[in-house]
C-alpha atoms as a PDB file:
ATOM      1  CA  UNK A   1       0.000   0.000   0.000  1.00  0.00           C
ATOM      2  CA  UNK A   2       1.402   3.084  -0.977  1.00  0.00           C
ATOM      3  CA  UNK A   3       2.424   5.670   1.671  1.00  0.00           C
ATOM      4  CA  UNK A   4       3.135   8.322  -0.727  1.00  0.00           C
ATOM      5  CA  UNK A   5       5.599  10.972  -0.860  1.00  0.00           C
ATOM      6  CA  UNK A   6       8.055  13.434   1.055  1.00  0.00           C
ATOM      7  CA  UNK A   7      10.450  15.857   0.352  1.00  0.00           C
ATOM      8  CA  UNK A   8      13.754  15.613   2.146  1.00  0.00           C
ATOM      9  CA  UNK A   9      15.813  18.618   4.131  1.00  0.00           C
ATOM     10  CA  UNK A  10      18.218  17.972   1.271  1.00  0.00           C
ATOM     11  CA  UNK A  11      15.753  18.099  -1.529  1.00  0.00           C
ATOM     12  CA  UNK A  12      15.733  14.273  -2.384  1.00  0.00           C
ATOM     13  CA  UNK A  13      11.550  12.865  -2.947  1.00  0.00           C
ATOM     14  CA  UNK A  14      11.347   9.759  -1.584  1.00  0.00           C
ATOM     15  CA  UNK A  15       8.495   7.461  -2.014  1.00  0.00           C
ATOM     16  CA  UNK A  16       7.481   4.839   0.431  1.00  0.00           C
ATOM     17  CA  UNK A  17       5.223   1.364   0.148  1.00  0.00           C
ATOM     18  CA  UNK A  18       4.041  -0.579   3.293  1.00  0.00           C
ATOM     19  CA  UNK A  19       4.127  -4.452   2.463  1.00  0.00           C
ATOM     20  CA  UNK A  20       2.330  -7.149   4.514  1.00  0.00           C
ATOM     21  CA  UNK A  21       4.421 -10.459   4.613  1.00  0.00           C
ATOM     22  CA  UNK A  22       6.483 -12.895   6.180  1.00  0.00           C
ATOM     23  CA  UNK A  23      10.311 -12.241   5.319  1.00  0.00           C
ATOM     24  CA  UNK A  24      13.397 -12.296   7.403  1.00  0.00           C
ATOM     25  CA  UNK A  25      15.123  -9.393   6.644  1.00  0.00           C
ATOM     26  CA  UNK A  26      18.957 -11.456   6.410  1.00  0.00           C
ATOM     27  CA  UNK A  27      17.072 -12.651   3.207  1.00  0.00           C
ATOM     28  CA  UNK A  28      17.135  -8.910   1.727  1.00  0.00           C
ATOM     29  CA  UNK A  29      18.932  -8.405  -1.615  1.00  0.00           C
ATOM     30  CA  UNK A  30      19.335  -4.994  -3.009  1.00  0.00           C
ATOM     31  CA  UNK A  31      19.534  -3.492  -5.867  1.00  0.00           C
ATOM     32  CA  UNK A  32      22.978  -1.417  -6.821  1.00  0.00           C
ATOM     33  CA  UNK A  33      23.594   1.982  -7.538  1.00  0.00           C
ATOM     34  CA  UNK A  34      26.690   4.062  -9.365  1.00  0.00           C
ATOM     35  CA  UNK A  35      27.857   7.331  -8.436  1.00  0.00           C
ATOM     36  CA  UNK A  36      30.756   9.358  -8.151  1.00  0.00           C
ATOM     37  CA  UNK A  37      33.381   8.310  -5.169  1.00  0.00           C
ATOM     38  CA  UNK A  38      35.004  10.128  -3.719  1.00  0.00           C
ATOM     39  CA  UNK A  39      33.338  13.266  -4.884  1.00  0.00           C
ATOM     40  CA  UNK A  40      34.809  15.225  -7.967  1.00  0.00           C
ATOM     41  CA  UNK A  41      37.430  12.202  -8.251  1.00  0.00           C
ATOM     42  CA  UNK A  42      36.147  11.188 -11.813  1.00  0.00           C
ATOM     43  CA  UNK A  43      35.899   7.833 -10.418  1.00  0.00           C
ATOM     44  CA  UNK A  44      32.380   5.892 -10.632  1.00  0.00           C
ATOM     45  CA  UNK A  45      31.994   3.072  -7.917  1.00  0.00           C
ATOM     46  CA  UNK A  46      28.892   0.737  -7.472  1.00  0.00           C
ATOM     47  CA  UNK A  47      27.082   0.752  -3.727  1.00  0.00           C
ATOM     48  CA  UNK A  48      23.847  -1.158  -2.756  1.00  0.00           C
ATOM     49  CA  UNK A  49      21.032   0.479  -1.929  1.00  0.00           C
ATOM     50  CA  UNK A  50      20.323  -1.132   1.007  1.00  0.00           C
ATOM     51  CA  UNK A  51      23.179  -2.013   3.528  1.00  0.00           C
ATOM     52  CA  UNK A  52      20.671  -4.103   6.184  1.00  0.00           C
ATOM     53  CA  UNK A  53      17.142  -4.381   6.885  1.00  0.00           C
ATOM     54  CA  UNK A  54      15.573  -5.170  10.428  1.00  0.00           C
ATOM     55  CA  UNK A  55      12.053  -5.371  12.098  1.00  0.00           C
ATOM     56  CA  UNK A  56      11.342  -2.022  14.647  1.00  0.00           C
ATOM     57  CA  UNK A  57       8.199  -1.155  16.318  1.00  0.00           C
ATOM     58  CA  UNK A  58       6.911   1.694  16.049  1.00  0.00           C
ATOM     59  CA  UNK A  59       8.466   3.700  19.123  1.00  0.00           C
ATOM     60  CA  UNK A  60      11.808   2.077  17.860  1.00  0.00           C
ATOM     61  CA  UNK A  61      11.212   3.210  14.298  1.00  0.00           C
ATOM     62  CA  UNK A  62      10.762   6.508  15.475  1.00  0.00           C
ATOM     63  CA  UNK A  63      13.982   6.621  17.059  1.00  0.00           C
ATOM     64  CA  UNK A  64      16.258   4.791  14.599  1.00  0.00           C
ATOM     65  CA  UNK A  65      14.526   6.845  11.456  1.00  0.00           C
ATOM     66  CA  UNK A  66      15.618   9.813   9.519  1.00  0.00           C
ATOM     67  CA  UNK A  67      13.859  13.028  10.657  1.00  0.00           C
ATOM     68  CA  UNK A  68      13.266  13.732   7.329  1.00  0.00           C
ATOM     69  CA  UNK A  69      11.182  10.097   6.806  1.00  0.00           C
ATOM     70  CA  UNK A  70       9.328   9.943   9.873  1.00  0.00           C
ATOM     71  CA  UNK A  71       6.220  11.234   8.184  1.00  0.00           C
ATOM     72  CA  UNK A  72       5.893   7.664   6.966  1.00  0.00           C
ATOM     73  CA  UNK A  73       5.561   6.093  10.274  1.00  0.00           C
ATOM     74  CA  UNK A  74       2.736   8.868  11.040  1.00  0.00           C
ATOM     75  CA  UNK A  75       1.056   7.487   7.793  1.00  0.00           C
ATOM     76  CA  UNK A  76       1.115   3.708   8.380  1.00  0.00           C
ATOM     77  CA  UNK A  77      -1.413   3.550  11.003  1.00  0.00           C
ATOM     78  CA  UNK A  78      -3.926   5.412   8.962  1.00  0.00           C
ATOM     79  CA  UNK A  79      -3.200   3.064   5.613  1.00  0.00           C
ATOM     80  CA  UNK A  80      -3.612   0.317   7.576  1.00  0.00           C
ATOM     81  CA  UNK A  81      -7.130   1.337   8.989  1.00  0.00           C
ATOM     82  CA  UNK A  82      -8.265   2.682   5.776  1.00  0.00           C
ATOM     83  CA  UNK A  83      -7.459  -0.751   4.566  1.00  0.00           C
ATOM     84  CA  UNK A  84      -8.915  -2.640   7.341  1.00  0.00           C
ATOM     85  CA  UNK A  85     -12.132  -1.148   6.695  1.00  0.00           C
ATOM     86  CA  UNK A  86     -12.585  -2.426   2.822  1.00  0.00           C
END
């Protein structure tokens, strides 16, 4: 279920789903990324997007999550109602 959207302090939109399911989150396998490292080298080096993955409440999550992000964790409560009451 989609959580929609938010604009980071740095200017980055980030978009945000909320899955139900039954995964351990050692399984995770990202996806890769290139960019320039170190910065104004020249050089181009591949990172994953994800480094780890782990299960938090949501007092936890609060704590452990970007500032920027925590919007999300206000919105997951309210998707999951809304779709509780299809």
């Amino acid at each position: 279920m989609p959580l929609g959207e938010a604009k980071q302090p740095g200017g980055k939109i980030v978009q945000v789903w909320a899955v139900e399911d039954d995964w351990h989150p050692e399984d995770l396998n990202s996806n890769m990324f290139e960019m320039e490292w170190p910065p104004r080298s020249g050089r181009r080096q591949t990172f994953p997007e994800l480094d780890r993955a782990a299960w938090f409440d949501i007092s936890e999550a609060r704590q452990k999550i970007l500032k920027g992000q925590a919007v999300f964790l206000e919105r997951l409560p309210k998707a999951i109602l809304a779709l509780k009451a299809r």
